[in-house]
N, C-alpha and C. Protein backbone atom coordinates (compact mmCIF):
# COMPACT_ATOMS: atom_id res chain seq x y z
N UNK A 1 7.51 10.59 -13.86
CA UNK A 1 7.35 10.47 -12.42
C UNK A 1 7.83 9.10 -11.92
N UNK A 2 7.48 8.13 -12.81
CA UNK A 2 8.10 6.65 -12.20
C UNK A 2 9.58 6.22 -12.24
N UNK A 3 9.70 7.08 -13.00
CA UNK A 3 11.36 6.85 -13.50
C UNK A 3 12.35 7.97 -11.82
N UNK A 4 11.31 9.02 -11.76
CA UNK A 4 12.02 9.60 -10.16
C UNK A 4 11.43 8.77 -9.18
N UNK A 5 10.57 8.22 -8.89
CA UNK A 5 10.52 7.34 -7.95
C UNK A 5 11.20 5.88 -7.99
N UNK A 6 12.23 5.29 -8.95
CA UNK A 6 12.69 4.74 -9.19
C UNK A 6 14.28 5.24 -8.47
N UNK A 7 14.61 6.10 -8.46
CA UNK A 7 15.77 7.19 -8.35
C UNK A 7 15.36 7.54 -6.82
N UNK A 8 14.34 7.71 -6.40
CA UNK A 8 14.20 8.30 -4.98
C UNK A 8 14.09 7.10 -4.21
N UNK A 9 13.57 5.42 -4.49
CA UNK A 9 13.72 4.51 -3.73
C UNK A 9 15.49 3.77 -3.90
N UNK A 10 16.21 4.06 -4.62
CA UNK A 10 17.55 3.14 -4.99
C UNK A 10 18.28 4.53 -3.73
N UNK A 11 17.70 5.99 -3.82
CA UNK A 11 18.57 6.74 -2.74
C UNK A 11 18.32 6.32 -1.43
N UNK A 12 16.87 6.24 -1.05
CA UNK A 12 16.71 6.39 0.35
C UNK A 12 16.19 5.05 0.93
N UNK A 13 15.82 4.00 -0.01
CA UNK A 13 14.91 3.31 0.59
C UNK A 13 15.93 1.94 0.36
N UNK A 14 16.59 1.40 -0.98
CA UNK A 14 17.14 0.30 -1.37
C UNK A 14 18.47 0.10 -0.40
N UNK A 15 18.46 -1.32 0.06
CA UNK A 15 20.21 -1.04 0.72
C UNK A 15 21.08 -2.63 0.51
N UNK A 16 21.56 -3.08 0.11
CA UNK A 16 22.02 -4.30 -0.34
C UNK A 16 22.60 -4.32 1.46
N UNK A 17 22.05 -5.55 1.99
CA UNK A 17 22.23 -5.99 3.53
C UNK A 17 21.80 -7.56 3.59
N UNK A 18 21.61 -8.20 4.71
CA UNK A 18 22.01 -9.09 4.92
C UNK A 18 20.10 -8.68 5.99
N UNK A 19 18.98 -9.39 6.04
CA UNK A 19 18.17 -8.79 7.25
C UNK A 19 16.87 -10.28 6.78
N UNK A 20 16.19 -10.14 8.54
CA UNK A 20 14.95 -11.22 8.20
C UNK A 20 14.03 -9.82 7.95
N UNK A 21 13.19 -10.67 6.96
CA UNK A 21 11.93 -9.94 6.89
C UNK A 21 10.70 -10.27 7.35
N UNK A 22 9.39 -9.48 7.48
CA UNK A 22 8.49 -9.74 7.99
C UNK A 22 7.73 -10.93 7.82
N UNK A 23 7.97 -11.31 6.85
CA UNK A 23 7.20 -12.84 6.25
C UNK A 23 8.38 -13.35 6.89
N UNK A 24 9.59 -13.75 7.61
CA UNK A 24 10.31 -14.23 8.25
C UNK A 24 11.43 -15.39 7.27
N UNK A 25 11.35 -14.70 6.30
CA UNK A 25 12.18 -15.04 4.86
C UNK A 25 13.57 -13.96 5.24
N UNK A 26 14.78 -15.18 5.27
CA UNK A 26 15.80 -13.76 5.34
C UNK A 26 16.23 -13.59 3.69
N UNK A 27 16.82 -12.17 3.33
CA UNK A 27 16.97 -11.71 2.40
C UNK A 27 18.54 -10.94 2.33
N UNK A 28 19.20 -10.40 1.31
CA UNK A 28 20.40 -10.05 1.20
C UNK A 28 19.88 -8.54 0.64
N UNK A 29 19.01 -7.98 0.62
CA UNK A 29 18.72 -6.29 0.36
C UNK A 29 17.39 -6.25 1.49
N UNK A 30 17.40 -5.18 1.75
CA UNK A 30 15.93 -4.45 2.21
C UNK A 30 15.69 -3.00 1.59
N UNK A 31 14.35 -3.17 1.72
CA UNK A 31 13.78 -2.03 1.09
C UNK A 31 12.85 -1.55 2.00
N UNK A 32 13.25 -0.38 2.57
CA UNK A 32 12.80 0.59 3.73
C UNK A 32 12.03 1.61 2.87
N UNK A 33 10.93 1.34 1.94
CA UNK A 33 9.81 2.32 1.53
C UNK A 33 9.83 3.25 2.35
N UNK A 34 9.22 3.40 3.35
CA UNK A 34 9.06 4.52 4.50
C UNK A 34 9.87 5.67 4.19
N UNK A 35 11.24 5.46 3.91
CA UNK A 35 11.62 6.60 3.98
C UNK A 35 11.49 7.09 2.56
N UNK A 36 11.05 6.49 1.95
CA UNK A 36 10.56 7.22 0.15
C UNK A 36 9.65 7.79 0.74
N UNK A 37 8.49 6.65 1.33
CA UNK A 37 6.86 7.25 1.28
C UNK A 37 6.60 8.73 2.61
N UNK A 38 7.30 8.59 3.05
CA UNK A 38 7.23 9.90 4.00
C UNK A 38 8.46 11.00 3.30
N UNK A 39 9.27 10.81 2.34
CA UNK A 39 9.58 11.90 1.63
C UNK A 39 8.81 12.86 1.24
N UNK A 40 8.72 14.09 1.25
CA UNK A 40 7.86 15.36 0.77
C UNK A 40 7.87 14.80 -1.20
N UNK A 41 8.93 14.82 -1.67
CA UNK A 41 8.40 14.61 -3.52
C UNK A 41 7.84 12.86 -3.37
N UNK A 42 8.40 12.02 -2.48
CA UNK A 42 8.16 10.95 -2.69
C UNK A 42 6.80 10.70 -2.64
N UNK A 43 5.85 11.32 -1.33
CA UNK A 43 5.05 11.09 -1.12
C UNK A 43 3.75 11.68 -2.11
N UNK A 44 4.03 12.82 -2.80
CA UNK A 44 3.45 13.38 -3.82
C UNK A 44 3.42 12.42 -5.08
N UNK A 45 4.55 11.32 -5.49
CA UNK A 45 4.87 10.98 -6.51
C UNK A 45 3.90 9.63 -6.46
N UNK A 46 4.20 9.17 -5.20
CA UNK A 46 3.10 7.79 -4.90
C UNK A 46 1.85 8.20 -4.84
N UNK A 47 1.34 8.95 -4.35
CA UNK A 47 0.08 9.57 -4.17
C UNK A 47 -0.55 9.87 -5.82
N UNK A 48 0.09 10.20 -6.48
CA UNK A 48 -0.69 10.71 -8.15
C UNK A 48 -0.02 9.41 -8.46
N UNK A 49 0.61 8.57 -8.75
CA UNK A 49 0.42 7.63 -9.30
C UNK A 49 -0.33 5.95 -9.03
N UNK A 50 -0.80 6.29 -7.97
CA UNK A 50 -1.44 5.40 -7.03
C UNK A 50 -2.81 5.82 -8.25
N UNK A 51 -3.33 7.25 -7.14
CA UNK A 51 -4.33 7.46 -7.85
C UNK A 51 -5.18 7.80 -9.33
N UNK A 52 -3.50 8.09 -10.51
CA UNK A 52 -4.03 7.85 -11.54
C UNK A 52 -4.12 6.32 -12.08
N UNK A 53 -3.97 5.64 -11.41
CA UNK A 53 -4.27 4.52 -11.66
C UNK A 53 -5.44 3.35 -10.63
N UNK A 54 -6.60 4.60 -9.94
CA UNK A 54 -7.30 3.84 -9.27
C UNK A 54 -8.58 3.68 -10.37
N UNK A 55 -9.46 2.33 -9.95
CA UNK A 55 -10.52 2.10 -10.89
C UNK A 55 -11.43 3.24 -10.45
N UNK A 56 -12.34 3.59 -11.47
CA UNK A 56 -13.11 4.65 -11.30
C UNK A 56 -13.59 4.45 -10.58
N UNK A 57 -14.76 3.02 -10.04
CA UNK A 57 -15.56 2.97 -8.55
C UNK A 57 -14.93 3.43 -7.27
N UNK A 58 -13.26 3.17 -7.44
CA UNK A 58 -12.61 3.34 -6.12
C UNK A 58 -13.26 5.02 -5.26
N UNK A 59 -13.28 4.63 -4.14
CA UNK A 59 -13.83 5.84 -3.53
C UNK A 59 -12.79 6.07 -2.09
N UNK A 60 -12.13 4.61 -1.62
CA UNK A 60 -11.09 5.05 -0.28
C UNK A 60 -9.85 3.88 -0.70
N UNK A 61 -9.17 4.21 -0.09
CA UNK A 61 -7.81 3.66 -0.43
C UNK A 61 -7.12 3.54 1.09
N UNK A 62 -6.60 2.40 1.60
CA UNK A 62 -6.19 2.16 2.95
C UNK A 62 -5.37 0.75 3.20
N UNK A 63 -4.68 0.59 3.83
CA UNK A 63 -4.34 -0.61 4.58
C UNK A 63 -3.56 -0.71 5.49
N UNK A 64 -2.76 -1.65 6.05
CA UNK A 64 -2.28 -2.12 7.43
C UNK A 64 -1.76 -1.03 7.83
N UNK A 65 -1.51 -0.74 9.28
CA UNK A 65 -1.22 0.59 9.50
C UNK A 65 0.59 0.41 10.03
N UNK A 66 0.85 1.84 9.44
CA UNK A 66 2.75 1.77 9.41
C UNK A 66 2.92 1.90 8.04
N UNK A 67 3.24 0.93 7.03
CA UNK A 67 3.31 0.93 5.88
C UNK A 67 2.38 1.70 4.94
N UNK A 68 1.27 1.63 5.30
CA UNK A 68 0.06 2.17 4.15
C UNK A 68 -0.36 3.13 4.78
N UNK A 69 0.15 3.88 5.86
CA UNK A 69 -0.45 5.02 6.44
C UNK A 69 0.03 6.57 5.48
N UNK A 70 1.27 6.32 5.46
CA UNK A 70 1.56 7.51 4.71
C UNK A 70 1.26 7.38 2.91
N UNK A 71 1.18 5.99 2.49
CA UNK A 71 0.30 6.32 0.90
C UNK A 71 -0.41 6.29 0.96
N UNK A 72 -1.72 6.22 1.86
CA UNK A 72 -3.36 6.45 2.17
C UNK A 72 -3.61 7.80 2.00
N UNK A 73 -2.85 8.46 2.77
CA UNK A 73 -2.87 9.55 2.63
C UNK A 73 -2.26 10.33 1.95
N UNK A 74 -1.41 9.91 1.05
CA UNK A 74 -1.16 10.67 0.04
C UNK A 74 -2.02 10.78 -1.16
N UNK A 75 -2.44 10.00 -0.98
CA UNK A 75 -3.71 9.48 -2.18
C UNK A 75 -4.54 10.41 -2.31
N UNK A 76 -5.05 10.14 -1.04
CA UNK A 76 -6.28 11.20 -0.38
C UNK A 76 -5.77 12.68 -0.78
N UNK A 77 -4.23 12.94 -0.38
CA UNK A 77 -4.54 14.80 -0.58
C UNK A 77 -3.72 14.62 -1.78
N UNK A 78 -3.63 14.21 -3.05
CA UNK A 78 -3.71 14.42 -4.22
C UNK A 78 -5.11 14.23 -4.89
N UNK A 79 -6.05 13.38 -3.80
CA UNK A 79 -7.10 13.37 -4.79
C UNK A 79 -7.96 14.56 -4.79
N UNK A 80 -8.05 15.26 -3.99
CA UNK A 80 -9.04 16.54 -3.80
C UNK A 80 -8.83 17.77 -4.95
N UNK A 81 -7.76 18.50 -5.08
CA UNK A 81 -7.41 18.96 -6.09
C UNK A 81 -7.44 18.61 -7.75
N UNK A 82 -7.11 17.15 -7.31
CA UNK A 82 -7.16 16.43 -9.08
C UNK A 82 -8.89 16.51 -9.37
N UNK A 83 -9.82 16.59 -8.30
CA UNK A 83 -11.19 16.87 -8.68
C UNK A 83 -12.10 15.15 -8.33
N UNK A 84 -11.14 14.76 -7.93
CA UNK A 84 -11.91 13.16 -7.59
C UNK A 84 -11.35 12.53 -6.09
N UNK A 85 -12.38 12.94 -5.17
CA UNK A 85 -12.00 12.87 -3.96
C UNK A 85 -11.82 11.47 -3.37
N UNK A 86 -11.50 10.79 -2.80
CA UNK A 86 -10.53 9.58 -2.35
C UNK A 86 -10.33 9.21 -1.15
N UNK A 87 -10.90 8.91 -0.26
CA UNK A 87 -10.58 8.78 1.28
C UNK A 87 -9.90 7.84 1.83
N UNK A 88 -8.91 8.60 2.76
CA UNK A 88 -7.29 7.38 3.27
C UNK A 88 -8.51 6.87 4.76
N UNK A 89 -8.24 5.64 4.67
CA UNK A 89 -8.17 4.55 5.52
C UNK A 89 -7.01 4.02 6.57
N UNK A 90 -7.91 3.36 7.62
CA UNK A 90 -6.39 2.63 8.43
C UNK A 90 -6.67 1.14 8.86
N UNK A 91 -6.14 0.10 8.51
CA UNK A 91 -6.50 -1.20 8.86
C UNK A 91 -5.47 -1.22 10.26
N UNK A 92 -5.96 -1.15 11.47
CA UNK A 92 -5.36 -2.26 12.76
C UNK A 92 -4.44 -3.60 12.71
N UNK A 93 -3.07 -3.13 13.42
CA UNK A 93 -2.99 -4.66 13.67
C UNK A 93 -3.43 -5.17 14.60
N UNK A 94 -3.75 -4.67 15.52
CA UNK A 94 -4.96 -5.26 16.49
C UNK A 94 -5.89 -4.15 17.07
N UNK A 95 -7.12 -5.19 17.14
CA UNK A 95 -8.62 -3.51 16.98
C UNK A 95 -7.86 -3.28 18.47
N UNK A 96 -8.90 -1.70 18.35
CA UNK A 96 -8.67 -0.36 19.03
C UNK A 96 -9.32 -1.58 20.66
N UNK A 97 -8.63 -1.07 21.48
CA UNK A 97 -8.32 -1.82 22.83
C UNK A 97 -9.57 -1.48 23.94
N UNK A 98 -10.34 0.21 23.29
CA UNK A 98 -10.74 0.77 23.88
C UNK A 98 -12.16 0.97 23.64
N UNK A 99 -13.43 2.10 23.62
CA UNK A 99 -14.14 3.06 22.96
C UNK A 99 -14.46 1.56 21.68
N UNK A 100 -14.82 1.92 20.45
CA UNK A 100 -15.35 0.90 19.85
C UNK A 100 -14.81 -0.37 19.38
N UNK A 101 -13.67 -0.45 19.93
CA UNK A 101 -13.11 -1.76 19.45
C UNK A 101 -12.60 -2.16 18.18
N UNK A 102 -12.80 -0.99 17.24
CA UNK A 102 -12.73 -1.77 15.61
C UNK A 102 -11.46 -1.42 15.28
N UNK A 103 -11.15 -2.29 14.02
CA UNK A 103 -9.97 -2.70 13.42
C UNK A 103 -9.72 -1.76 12.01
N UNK A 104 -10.77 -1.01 11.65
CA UNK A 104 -10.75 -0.18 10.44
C UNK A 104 -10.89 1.30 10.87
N UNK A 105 -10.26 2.42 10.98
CA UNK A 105 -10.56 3.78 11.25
C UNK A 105 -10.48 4.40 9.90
N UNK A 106 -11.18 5.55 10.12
CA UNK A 106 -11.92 6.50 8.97
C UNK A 106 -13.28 5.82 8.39
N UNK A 107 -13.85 4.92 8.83
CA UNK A 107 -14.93 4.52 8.13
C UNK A 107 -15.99 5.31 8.43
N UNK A 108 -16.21 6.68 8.82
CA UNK A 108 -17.34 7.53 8.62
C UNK A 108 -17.57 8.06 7.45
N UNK A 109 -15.99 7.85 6.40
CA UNK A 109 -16.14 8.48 4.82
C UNK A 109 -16.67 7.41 4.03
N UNK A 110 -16.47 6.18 4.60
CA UNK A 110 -16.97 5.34 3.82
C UNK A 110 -17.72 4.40 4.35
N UNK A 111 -19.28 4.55 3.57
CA UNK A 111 -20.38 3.25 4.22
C UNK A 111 -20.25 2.17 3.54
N UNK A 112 -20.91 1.12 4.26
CA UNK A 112 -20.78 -0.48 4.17
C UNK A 112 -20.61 -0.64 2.71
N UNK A 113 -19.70 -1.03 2.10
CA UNK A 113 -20.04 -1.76 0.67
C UNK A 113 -19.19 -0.54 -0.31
N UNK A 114 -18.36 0.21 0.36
CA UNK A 114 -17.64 1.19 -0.36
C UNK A 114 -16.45 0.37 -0.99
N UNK A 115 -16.30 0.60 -2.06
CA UNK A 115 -15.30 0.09 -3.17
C UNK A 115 -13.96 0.71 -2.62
N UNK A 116 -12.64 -0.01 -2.55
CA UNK A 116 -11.43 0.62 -2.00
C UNK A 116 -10.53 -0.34 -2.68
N UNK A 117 -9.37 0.34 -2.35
CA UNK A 117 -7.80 -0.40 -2.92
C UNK A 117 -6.97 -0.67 -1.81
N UNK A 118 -6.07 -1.35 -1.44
CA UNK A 118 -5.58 -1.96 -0.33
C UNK A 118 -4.18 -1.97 -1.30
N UNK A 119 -3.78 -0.83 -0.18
CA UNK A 119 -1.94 -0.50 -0.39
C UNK A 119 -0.78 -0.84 0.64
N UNK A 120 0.08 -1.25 0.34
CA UNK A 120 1.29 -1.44 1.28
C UNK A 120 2.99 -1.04 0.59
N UNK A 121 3.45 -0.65 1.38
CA UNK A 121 4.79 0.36 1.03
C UNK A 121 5.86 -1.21 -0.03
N UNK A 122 6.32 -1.85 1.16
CA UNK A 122 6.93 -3.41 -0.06
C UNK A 122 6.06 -4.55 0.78
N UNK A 123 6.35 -5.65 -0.55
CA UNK A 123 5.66 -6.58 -0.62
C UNK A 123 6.54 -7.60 -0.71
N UNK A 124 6.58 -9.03 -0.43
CA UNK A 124 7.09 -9.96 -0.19
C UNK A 124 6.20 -10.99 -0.52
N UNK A 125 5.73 -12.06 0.24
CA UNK A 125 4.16 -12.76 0.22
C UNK A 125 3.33 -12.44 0.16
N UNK A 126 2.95 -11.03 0.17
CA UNK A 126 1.65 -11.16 0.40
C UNK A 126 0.60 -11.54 1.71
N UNK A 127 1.26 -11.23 2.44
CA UNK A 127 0.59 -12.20 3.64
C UNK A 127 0.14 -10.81 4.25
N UNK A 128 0.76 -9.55 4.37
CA UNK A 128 0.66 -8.04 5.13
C UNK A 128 -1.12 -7.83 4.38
N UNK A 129 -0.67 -7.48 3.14
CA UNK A 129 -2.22 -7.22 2.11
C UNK A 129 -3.07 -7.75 2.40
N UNK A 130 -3.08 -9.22 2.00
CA UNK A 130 -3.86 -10.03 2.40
C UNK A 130 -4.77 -9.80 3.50
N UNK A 131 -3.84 -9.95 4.88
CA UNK A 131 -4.79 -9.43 6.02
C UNK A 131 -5.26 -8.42 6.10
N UNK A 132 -4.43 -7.16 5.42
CA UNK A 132 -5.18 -5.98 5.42
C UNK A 132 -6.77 -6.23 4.76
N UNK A 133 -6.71 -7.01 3.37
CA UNK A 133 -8.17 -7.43 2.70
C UNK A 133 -8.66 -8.23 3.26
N UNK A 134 -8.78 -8.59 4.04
CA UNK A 134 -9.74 -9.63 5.25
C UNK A 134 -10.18 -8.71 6.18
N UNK A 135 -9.59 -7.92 6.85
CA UNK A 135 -9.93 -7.19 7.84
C UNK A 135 -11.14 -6.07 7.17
N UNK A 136 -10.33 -5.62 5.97
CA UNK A 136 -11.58 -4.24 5.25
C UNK A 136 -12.97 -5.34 4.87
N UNK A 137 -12.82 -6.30 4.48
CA UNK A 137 -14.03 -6.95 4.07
C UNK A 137 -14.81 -7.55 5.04
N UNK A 138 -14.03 -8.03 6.08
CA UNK A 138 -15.08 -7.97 7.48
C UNK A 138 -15.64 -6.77 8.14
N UNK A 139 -14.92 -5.66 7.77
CA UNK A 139 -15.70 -4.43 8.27
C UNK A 139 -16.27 -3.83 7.30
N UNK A 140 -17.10 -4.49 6.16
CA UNK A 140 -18.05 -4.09 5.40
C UNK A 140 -17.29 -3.00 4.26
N UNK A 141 -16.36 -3.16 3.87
CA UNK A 141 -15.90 -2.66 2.63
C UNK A 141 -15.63 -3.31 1.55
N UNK A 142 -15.49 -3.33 0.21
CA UNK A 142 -15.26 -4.01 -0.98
C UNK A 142 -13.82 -3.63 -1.65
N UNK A 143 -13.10 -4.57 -1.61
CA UNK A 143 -11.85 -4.65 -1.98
C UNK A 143 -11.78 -4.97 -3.83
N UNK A 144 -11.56 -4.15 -4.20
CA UNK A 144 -11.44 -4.13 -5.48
C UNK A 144 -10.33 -3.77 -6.93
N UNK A 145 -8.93 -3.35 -5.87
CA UNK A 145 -7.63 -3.06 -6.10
C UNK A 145 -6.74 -3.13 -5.33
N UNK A 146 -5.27 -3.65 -5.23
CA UNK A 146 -4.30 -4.10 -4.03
C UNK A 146 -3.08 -3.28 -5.11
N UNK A 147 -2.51 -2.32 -4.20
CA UNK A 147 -1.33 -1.96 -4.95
C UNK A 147 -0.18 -1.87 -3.90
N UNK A 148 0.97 -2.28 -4.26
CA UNK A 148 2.26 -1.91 -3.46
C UNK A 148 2.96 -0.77 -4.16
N UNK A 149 3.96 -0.64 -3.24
CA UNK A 149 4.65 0.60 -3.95
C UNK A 149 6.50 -0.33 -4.49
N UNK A 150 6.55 -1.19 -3.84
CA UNK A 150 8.42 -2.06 -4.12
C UNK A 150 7.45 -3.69 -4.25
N UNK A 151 7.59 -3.96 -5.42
CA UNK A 151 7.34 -5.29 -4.87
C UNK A 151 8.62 -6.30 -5.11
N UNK A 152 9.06 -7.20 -4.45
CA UNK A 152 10.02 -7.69 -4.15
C UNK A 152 10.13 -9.31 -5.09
N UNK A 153 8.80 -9.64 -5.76
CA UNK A 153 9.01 -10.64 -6.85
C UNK A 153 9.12 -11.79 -5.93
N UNK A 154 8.70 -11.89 -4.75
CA UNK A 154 8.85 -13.18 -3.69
C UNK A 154 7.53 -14.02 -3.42
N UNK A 155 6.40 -13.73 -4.49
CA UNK A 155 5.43 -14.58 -4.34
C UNK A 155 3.81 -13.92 -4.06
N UNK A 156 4.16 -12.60 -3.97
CA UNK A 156 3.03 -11.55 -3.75
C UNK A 156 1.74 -11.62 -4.90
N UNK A 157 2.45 -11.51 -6.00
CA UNK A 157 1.26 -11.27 -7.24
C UNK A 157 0.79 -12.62 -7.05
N UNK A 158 1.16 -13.55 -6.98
CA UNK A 158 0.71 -15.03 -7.06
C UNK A 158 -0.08 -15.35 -5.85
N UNK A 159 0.01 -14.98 -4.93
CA UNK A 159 -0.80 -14.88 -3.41
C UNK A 159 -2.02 -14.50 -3.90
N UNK A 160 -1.92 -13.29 -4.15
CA UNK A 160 -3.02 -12.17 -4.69
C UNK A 160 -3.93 -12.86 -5.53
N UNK A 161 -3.28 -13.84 -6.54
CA UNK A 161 -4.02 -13.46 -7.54
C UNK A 161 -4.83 -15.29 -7.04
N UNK A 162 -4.53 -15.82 -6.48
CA UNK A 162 -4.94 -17.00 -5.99
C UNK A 162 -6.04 -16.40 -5.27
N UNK A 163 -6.26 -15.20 -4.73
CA UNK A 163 -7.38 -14.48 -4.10
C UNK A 163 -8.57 -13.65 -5.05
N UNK A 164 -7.81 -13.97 -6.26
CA UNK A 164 -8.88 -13.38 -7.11
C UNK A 164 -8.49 -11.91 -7.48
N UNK A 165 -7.24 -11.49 -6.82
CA UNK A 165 -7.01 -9.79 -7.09
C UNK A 165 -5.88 -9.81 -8.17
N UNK A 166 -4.95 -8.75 -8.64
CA UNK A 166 -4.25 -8.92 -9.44
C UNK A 166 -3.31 -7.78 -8.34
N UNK A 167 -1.98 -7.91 -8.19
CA UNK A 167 -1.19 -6.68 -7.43
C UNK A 167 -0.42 -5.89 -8.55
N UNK A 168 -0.65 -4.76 -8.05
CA UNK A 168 -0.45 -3.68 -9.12
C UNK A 168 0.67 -2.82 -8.05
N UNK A 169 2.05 -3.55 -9.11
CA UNK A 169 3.29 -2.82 -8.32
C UNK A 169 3.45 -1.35 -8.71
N UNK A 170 3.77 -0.46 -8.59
CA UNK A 170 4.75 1.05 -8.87
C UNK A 170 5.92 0.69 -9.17
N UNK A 171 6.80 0.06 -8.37
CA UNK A 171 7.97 -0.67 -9.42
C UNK A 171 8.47 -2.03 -8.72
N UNK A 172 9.22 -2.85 -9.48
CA UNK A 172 9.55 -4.14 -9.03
C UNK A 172 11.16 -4.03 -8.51
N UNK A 173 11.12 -5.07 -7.63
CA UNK A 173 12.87 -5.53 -7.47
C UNK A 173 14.03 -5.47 -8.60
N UNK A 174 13.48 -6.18 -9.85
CA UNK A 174 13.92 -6.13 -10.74
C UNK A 174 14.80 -4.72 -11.32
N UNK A 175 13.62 -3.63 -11.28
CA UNK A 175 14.01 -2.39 -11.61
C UNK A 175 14.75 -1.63 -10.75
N UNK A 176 14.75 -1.69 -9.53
CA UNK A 176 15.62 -1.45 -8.30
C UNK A 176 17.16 -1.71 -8.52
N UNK A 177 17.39 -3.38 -8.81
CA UNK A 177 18.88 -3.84 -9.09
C UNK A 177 19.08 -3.59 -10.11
N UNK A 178 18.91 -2.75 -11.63
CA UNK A 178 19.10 -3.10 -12.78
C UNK A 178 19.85 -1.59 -12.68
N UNK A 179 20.96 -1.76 -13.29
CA UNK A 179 21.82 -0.58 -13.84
C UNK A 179 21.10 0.40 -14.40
């Protein structure tokens, strides 16, 4: 399965270009996950490998919304069938404007102190995650796994792990450019 999601991000997602990125680092490739992670096999492929690799406490899986919306939920509807149910999350980039104000939706599946993983499509610094794990831990959740799906080798795991987490890529830059 990693070896086709390797093959399904170099088709749809990898593009050797010239672009700034969100950490405001310009770069000579981008990697447009999105269109892997909203692929029909792609999204199946991230979804079971996300979740065979969540810690057993994990109970919801979520982060910043755009990027981690469609592997939240892939997570989630691979986990029901596999027999270990999993609930997708949505972290705000800015709370709801309206009605309750908050910055975390779906938290009726999960009460205060629920164990979760904090996902994002690519990674760079670390700075996207990050806030996503500030935001879930101010709204009473426990962050206990950070996974990307591209990580880009630009300083992310080292962010992370200065936070005490370890980032757990699906595949690296490395494997992207390599023949």
């Amino acid at each position: 399965m990693r070896n086709r999601l390797i093959e399904l991000l170099r088709e749809k997602s990898y593009r050797r270009m010239r672009v700034v990125l969100a950490s405001g680092r310009e770069s000579d490739f981008y990697v447009d996950a999105r269109q892997t992670t909203l692929h029909a096999e792609g999204s199946w492929i991230i979804g079971s490998l996300i979740h065979a690799r969540l810690a057993p406490e994990v109970v919801g899986v979520g982060g910043l919304t755009m990027g981690a919306d469609p592997i939240a939920s892939a997570v989630a509807t691979v986990s029901w069938p596999a027999g270990r149910p999993v609930h997708a999350f949505i972290v705000r980039k800015e709370p709801k404007g309206h009605g309750t104000q908050t910055w975390v939706e779906g938290r009726a599946n999960l009460p205060v102190g629920s164990p979760v993983a904090i996902v994002e499509d690519t990674t760079t610094t670390g700075g996207s995650l990050l806030k996503a794990v500030d935001r879930a831990e101010a709204d009473g959740l426990r962050v206990v796994q950070c996974f990307t799906v591209v990580d880009r080798e630009e300083g992310a795991a080292e962010a992370l792990a200065a936070r005490g987490f370890t980032l757990e890529a699906l595949v690296r830059r490395t494997e992207l450019e390599s023949a």
